[in-house]
Protein backbone atom coordinates (compact mmCIF):
# COMPACT_ATOMS: atom_id res chain seq x y z
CA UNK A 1 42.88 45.35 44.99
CA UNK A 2 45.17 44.62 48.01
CA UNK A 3 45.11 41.04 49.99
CA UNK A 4 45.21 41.07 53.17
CA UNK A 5 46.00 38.43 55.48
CA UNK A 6 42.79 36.80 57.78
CA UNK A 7 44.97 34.38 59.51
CA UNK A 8 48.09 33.24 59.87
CA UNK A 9 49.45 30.27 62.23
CA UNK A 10 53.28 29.83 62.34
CA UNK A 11 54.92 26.56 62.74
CA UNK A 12 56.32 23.86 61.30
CA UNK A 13 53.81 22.24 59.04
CA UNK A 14 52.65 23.44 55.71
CA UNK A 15 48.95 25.15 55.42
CA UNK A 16 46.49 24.52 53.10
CA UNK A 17 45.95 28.79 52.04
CA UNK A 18 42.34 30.23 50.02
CA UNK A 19 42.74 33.26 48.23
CA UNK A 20 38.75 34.39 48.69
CA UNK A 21 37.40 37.17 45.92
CA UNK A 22 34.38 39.01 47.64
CA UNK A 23 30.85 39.10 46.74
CA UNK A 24 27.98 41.08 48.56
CA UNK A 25 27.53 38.14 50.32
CA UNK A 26 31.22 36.67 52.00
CA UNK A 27 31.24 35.59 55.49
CA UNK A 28 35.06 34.74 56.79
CA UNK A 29 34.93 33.35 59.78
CA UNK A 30 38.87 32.71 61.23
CA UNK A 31 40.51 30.93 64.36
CA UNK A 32 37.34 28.37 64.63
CA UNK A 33 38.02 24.80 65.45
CA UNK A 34 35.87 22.83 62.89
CA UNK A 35 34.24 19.32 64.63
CA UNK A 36 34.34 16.89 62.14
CA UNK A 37 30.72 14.97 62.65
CA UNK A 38 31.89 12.07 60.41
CA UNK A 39 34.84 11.26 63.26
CA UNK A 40 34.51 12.71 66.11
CA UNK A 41 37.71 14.48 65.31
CA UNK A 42 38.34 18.57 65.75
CA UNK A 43 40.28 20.99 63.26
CA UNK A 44 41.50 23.80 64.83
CA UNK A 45 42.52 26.98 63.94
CA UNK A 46 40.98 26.87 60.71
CA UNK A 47 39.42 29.59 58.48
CA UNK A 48 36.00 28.88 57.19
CA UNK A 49 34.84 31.31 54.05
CA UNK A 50 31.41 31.14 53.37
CA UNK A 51 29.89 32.54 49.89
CA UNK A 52 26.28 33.10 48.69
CA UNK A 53 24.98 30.53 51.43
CA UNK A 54 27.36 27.94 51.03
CA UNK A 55 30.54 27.02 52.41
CA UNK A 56 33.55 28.10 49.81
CA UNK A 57 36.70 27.28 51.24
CA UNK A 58 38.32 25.72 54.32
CA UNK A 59 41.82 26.22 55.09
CA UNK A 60 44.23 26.76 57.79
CA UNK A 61 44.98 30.80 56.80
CA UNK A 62 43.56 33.38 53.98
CA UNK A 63 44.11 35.51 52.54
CA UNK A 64 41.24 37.68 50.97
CA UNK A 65 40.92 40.80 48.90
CA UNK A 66 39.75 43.98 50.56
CA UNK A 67 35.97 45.20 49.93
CA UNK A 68 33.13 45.99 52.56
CA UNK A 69 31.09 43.38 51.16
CA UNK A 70 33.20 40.91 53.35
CA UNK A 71 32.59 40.31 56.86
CA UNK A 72 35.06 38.74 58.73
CA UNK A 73 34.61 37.44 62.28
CA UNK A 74 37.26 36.05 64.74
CA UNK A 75 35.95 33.18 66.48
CA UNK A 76 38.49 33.35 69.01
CA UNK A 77 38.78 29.35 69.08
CA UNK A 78 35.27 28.28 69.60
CA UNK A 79 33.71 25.08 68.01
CA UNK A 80 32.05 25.00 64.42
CA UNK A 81 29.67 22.48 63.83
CA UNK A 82 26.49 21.89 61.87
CA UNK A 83 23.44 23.32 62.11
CA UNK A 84 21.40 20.75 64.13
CA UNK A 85 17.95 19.02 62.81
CA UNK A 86 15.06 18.07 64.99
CA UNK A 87 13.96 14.92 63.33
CA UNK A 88 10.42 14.95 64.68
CA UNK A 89 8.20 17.95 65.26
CA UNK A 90 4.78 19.55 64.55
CA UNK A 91 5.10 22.72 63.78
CA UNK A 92 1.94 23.54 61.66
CA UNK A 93 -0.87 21.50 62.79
CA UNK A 94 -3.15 21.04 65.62
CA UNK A 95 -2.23 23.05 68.66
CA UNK A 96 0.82 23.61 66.81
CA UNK A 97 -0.84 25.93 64.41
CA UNK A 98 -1.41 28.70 66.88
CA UNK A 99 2.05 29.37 67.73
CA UNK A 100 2.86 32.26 66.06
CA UNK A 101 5.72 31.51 63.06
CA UNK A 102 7.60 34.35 64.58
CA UNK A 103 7.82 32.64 67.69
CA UNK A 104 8.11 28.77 66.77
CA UNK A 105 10.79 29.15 64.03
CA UNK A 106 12.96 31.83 65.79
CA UNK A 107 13.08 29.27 68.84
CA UNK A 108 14.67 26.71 66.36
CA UNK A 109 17.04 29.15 64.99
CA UNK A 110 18.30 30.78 68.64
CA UNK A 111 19.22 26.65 69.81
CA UNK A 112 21.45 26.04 66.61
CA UNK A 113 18.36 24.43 64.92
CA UNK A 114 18.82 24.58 61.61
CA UNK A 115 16.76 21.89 59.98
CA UNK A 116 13.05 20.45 60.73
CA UNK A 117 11.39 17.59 59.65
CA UNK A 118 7.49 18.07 59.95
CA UNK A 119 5.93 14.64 60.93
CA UNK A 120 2.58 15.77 60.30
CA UNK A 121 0.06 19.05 59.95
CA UNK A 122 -1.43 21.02 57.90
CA UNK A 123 0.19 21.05 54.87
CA UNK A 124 -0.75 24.16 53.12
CA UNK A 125 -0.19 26.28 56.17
CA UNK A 126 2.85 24.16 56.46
CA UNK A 127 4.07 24.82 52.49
CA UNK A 128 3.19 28.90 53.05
CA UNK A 129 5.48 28.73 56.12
CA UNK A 130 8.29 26.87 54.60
CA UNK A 131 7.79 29.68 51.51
CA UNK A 132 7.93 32.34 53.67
CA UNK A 133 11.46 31.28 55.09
CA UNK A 134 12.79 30.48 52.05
CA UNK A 135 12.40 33.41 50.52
CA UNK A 136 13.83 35.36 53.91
CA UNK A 137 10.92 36.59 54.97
CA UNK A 138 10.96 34.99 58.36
CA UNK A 139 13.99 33.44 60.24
CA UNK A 140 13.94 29.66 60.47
CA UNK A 141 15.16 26.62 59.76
CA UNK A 142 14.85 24.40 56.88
CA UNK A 143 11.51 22.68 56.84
CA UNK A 144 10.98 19.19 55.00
CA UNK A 145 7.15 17.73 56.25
CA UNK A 146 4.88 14.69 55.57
CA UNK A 147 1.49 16.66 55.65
CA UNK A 148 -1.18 14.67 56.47
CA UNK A 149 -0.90 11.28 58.27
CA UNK A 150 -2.13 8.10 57.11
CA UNK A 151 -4.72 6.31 59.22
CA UNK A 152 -6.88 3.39 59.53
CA UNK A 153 -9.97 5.50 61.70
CA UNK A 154 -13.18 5.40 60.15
CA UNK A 155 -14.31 8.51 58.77
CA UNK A 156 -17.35 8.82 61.77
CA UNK A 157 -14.62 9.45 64.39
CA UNK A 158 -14.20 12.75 62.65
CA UNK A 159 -10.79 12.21 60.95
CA UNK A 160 -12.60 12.29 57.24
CA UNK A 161 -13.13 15.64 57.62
CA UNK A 162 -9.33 16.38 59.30
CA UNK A 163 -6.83 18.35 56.56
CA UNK A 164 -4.41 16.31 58.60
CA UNK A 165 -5.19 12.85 58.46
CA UNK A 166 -5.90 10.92 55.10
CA UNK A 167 -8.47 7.73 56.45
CA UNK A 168 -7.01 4.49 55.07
CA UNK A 169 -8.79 1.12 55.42
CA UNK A 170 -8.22 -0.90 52.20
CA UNK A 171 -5.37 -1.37 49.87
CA UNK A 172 -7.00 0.61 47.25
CA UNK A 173 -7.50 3.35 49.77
CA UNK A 174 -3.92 2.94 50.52
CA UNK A 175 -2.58 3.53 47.21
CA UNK A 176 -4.53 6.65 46.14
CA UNK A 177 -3.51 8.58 49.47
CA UNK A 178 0.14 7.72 48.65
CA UNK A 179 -0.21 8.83 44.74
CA UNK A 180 -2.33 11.88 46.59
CA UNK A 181 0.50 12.87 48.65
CA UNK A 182 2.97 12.42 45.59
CA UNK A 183 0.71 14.85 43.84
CA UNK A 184 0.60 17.56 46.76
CA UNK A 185 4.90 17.25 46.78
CA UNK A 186 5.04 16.46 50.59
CA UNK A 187 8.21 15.09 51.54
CA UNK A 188 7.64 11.99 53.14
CA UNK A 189 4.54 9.48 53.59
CA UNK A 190 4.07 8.98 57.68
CA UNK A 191 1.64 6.08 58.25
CA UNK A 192 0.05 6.06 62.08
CA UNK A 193 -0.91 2.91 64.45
CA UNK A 194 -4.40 2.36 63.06
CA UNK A 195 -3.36 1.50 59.45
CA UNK A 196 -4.78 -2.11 58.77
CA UNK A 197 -1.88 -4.38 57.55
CA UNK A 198 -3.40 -4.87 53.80
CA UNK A 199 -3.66 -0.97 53.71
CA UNK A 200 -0.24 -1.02 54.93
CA UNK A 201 1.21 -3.34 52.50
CA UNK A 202 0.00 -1.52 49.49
CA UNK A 203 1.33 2.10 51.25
CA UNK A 204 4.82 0.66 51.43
CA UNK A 205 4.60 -0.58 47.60
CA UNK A 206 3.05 2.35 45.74
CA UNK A 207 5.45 4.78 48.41
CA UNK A 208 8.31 2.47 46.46
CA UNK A 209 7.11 2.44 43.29
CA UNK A 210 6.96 6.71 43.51
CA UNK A 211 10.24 7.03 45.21
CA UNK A 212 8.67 8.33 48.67
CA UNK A 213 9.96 7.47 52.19
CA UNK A 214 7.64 5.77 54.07
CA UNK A 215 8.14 6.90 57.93
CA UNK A 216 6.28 7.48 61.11
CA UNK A 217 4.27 4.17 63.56
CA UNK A 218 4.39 0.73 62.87
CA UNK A 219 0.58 0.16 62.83
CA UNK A 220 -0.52 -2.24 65.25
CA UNK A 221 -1.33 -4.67 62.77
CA UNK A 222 2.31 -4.46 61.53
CA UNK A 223 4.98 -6.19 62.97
CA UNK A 224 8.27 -4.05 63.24
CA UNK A 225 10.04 -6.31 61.59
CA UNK A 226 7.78 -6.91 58.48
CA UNK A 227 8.04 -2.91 58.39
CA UNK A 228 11.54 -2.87 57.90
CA UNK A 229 12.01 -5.51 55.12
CA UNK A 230 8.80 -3.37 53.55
CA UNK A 231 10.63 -0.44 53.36
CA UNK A 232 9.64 1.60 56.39
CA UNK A 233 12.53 3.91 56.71
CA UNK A 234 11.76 5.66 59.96
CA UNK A 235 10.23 4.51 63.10
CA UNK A 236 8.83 7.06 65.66
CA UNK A 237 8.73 6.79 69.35
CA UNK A 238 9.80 3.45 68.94
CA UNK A 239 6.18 2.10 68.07
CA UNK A 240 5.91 -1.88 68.52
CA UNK A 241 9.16 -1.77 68.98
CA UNK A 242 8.26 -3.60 73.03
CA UNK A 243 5.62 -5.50 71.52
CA UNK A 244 7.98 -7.40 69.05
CA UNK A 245 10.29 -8.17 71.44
CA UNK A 246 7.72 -9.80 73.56
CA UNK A 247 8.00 -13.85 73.83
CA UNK A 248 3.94 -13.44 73.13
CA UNK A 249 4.05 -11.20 70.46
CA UNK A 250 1.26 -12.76 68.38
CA UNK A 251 -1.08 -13.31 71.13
CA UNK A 252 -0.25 -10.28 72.77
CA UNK A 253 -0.87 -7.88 69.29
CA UNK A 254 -4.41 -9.94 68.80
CA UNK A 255 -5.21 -8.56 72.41
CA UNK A 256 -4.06 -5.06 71.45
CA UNK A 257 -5.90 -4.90 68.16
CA UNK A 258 -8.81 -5.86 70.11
CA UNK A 259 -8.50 -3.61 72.66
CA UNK A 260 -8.43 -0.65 70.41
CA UNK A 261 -11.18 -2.09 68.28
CA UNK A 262 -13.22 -1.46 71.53
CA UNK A 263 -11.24 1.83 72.37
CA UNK A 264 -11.09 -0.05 75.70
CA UNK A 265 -8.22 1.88 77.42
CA UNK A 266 -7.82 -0.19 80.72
CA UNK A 267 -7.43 -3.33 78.53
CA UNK A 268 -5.30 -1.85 76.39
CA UNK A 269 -3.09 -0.73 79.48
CA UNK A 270 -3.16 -4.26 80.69
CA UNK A 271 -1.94 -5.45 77.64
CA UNK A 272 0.92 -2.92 77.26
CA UNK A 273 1.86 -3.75 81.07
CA UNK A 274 1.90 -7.66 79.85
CA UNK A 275 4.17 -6.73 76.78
CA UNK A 276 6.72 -5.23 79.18
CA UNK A 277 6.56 -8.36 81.08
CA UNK A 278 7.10 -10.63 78.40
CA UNK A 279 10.20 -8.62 77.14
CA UNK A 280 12.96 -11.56 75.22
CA UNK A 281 16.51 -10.54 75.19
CA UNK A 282 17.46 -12.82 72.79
CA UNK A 283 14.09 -11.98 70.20
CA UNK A 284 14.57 -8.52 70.83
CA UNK A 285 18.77 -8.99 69.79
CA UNK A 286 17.83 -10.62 66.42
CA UNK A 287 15.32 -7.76 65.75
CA UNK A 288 18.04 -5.11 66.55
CA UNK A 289 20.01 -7.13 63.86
CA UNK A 290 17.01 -7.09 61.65
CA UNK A 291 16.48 -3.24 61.66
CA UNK A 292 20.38 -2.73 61.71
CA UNK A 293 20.36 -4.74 58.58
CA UNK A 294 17.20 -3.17 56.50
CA UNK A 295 19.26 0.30 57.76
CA UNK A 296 15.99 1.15 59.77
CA UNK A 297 16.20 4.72 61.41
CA UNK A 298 15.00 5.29 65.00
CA UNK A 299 13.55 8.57 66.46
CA UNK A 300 12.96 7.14 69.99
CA UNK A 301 11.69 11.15 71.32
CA UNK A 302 13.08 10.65 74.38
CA UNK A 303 12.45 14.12 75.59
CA UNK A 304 8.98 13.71 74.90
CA UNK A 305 8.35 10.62 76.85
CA UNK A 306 10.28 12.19 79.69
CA UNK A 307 7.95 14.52 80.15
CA UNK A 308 4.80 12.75 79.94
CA UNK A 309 6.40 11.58 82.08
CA UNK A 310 7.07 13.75 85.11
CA UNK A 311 3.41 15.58 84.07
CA UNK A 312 1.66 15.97 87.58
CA UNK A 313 5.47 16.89 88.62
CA UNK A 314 5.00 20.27 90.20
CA UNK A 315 8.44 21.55 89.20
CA UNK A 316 7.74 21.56 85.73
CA UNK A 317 5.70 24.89 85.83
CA UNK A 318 8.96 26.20 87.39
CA UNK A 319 10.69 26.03 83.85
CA UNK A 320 12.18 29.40 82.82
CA UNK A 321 11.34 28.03 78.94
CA UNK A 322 7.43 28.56 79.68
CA UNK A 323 8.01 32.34 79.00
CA UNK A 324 8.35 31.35 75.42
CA UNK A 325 5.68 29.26 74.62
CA UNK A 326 2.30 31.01 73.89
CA UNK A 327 0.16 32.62 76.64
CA UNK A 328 -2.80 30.04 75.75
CA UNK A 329 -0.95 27.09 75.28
CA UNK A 330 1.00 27.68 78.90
CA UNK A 331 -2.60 27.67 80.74
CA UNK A 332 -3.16 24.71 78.65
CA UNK A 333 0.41 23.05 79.81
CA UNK A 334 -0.88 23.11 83.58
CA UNK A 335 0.38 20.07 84.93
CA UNK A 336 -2.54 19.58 87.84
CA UNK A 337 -4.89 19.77 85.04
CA UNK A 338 -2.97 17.88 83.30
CA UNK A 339 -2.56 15.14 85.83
CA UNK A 340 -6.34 15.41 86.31
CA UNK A 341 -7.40 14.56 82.48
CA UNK A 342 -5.34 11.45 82.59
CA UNK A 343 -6.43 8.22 83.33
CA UNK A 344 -6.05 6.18 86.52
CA UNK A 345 -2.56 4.59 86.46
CA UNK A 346 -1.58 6.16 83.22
CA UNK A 347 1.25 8.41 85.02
CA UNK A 348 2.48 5.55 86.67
CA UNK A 349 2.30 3.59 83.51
CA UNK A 350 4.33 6.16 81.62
CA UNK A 351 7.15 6.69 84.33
CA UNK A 352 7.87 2.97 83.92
CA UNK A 353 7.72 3.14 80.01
CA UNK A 354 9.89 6.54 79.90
CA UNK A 355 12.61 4.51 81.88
CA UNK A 356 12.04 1.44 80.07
CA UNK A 357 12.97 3.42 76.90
CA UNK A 358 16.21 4.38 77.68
CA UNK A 359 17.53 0.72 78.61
CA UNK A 360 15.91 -0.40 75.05
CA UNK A 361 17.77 2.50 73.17
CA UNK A 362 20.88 1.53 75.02
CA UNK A 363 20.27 -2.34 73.74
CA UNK A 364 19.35 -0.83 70.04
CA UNK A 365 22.02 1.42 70.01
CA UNK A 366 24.68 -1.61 71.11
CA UNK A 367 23.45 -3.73 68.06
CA UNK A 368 24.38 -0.98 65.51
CA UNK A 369 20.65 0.21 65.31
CA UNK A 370 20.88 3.68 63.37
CA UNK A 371 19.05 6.70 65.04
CA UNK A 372 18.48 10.68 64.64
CA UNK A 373 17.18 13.00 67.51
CA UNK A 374 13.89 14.20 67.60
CA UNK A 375 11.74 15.81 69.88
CA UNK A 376 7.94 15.75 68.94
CA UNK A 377 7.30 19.53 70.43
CA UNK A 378 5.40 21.56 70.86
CA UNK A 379 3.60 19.17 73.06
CA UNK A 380 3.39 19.65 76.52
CA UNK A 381 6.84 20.63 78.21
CA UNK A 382 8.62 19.97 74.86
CA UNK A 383 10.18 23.35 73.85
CA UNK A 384 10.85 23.96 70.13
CA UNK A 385 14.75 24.53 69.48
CA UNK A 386 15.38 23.55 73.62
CA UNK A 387 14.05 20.22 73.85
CA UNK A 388 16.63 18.81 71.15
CA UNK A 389 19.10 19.71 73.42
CA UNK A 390 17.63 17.61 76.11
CA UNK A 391 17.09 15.09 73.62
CA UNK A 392 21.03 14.58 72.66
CA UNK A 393 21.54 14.20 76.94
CA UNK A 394 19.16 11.65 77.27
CA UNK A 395 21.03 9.59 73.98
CA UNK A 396 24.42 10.11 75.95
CA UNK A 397 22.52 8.43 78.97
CA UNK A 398 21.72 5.68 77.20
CA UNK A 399 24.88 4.67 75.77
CA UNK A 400 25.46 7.09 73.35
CA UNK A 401 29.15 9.28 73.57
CA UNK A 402 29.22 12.36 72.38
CA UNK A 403 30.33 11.92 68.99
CA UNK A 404 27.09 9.53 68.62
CA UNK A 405 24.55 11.93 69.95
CA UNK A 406 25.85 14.85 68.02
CA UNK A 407 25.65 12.64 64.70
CA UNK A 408 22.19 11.70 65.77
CA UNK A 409 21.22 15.40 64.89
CA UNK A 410 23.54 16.28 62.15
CA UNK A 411 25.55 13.54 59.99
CA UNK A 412 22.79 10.97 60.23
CA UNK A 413 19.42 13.31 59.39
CA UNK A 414 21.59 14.45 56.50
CA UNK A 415 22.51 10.63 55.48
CA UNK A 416 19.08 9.61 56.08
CA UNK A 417 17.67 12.69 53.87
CA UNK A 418 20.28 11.54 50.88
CA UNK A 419 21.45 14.89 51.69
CA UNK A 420 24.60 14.58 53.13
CA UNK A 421 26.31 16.47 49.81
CA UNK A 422 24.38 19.52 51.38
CA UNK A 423 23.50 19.35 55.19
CA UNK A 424 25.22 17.65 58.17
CA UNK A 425 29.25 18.24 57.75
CA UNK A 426 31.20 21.23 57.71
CA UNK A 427 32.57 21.06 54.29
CA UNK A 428 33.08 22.73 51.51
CA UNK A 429 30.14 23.13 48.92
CA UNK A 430 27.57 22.36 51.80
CA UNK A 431 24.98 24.70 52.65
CA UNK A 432 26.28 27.26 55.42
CA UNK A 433 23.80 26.50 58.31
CA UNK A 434 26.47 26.06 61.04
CA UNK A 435 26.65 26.68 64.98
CA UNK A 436 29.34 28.59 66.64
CA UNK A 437 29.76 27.15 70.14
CA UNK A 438 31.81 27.96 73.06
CA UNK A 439 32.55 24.92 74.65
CA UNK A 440 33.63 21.47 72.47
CA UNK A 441 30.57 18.94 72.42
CA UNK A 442 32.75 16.19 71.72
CA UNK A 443 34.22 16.54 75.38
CA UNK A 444 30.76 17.54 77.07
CA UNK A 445 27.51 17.26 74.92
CA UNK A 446 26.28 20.07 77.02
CA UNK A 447 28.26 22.06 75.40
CA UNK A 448 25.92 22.27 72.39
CA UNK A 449 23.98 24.91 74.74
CA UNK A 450 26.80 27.21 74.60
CA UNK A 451 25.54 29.01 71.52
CA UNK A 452 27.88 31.93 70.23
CA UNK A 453 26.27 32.73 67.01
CA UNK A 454 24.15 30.64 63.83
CA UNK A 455 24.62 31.02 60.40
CA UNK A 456 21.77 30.28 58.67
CA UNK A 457 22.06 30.40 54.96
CA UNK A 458 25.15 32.24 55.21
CA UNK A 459 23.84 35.03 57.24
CA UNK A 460 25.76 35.20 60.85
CA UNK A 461 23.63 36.00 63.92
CA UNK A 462 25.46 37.37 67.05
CA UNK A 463 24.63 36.12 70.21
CA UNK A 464 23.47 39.45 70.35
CA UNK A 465 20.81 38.82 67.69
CA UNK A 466 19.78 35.41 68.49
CA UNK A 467 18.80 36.80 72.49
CA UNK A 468 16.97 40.07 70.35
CA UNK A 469 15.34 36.51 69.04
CA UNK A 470 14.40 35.52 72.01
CA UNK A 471 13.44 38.64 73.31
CA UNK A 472 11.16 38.73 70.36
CA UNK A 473 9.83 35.63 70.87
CA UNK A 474 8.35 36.10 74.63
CA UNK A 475 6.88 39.25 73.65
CA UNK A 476 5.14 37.43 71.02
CA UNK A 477 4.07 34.36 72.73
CA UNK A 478 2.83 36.41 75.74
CA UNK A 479 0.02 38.69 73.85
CA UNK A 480 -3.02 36.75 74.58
CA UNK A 481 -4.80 34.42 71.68
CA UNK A 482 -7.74 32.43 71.33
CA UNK A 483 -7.49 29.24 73.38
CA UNK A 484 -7.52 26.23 70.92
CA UNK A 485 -8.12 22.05 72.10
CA UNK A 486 -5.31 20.79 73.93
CA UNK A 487 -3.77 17.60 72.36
CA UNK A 488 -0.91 15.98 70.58
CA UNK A 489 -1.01 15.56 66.58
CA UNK A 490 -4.20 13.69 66.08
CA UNK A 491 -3.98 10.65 66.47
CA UNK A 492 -0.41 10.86 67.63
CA UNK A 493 0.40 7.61 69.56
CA UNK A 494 -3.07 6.18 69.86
């Protein structure tokens, strides 16, 4: 067969050159300036060939051999990156289980979402969906999930009886729902705030001793940085995070315990207002050091405390993304009734927390405190595949550049994972989930908006096809459905 020449750039250097032999499945994309999420640092004009799901070959020109099982498309200078991961979501459990997979995992896909890590639900809906996808039945991203959560509520508040929740109240207890959850092939072990601290201890050893992450709260009981040096290697929403920087710490976590022990919420709002209060600069600096050191990831969801937030906020229901999220869970998202179901003060409460937040990421982040982005939606006013977007903003306002917040969803989920030989860089050998983009997010992270196309797997979708996504999508989510509870994961946060 003839070669033909893909690209060619004269001048004065010499270019690296891929000869590329077709197979049925040979993407060639040409002219694409790669951003290199290790640096910071952007190769342009640069051919990318991509081969049976994986990227082949990266060079500056190429030539390849003709056949119609190659596509080749010109990307007329835009910006390559990675595929992007949500680090935190729930996308088979609770309310989160009545979004229809054809609309939750297409919304992922059309925002460059290429990668999900479940942080809790049900986890043989959760292994048939992830099936489904990888056998390419149903766009969407990658999906790595905990299944259930482990918890320290007794089994009379109803959680026994929850697929999602695993009770755990002694060490014994502790163990077997670690070596259960080994057993089942779940990802990762997430541990909630109700975990007593013996429990706890003997989670983080037997997740050890079985080579399984242990992620998700630092139980109350738990001080954040005794769940470091055990081996915690996530920490959501930045749980007791506050708390251990407090100058009463240990008075202040007896009063919380006992709070909770009484399901008291007005105490227990008293003593989170006290915690703020108390706040150390110079405790909460050693911590940062302390978490830096044991290589401790944060997921702060930023996005999701923002909108807690700015609930009774009016202008929320104004949101063009409501016309993707499904017709019973957008009556549910109303934020009057919303503002009505919480509890005196609690709005107020959270405005101050959801700005507190950002200052302590900004101190965290100054330290050397390693994050990823993630988003917890679909909870109220977080939008699957959107809301990581708003997430990376709301790193870059709190310190973050751009380089930072883009690594936050692609070189450091992929380092975290001990997958950074297959996710997170475009390289060669790594899988081909990559994002086409129009404008550079190194310059503007707003730019990661400007989607041109997603390869997922090695299969390119136009713009064209990712808005017939969308389009999909809000049909969908608007044919009516049984109404389920409102509510976060449960016992997300309590």
């Amino acid at each position: 067969m003839r070669a033909f020449l893909v690209v060619l750039f004269v001048g004065t250097l010499v270019y690296a050159q891929v000869l590329v032999k077709p197979s049925t499945n040979t993407l060639v994309l040409t002219n694409v300036n790669i951003v290199n999420t290790r640096t910071g640092q952007v190769q342009r004009n640069s051919t990318v060939v991509v081969k049976d799901g994986k990227i082949q070959a990266i060079a500056r020109f190429g030539f390849i051999e003709e056949g119609r099982a190659v596509r080749v498309v010109n990307g007329n200078g835009k910006y390559l990156i990675p595929g992007l991961w949500d680090m935190h979501v729930h996308s088979g459990g609770g309310p989160a289980a009545a979004w229809d997979e054809n609309v939750i995992y297409p919304l992922y896909v059309a925002n460059g979402v290429t990668g999900i890590r479940d942080m809790g639900g049900d986890p043989d809906l959760l292994q048939q969906r992830h099936d489904r996808i990888e056998r390419g039945e149903l766009p969407g991203p990658t999906i790595l999930f905990a299944g259930p959560c482990l918890d320290g509520r007794k089994s009379e508040n109803g959680l026994k009886q929850d697929p999602q929740v695993i009770p755990v109240n002694t060490p014994a207890e502790g163990e077997e729902a670690v070596r259960s959850l080994h057993r089942r092939g779940v990802d990762f072990v997430k541990v909630l705030s109700g975990v007593p601290h013996d429990a706890y201890i003997a989670i983080a050893k037997e997740s050890y001793n079985l080579r399984m992450r242990l992620v998700g709260h630092v139980p109350e009981s738990v001080s954040v940085g005794e769940a470091a040096i055990s081996g915690q290697r996530s920490i959501e929403h930045l749980s007791g995070v506050l708390l251990a920087c407090s100058s009463q710490e240990s008075q202040l976590r007896q009063e919380l315990l006992n709070a909770t022990a009484k399901q008291d919420q007005p105490e227990n709002a008293r003593v989170n207002r006290k915690i703020l209060a108390t706040y150390n600069a110079e405790k909460a600096d050693t911590l940062f050091l302390e978490l830096a050191d044991n290589n401790t990831y944060q997921v702060p969801t930023l996005v999701w405390w923002q909108a807690s937030a700015r609930m009774a906020d009016p202008g929320m229901a104004d949101d063009p993304r409501l016309k993707y999220v499904p017709a019973w869970a957008h009556a549910e998202w109303d934020s009057a009734k919303l503002h009505t179901q919480a509890a005196p003060n609690e709005l107020s409460d959270m405005q101050t927390l959801s700005s507190r937040y950002i200052e302590l990421v900004r101190a965290m982040h100054r330290i050397g405190v390693p994050f990823m982005a993630g988003t917890d939606g679909p909870d109220p006013y977080v939008y699957p595949g959107f809301s990581l977007h708003d997430e990376l903003e709301l790193l870059v306002k709190a310190g973050f550049s751009n380089t930072e917040a883009l690594q936050a969803a692609t070189f450091y989920p992929a380092l975290f994972l001990i997958k950074l030989d297959k996710y997170g860089v475009v390289e060669p050998g790594h899988f081909a989930d990559l994002v086409l983009l129009d404008g550079n997010p190194i310059e503007d992270i707003h730019n990661t908006t400007k989607i041109s196309a997603v390869i997922l797997r090695g299969k390119y979708y136009s713009r064209s096809d990712l808005d017939g996504m969308l389009a999909g999508a809000h049909e969908i989510a608007m044919r009516p459905t049984p109404s389920v509870a409102l509510g976060q994961h449960p016992a997300e946060r309590q």
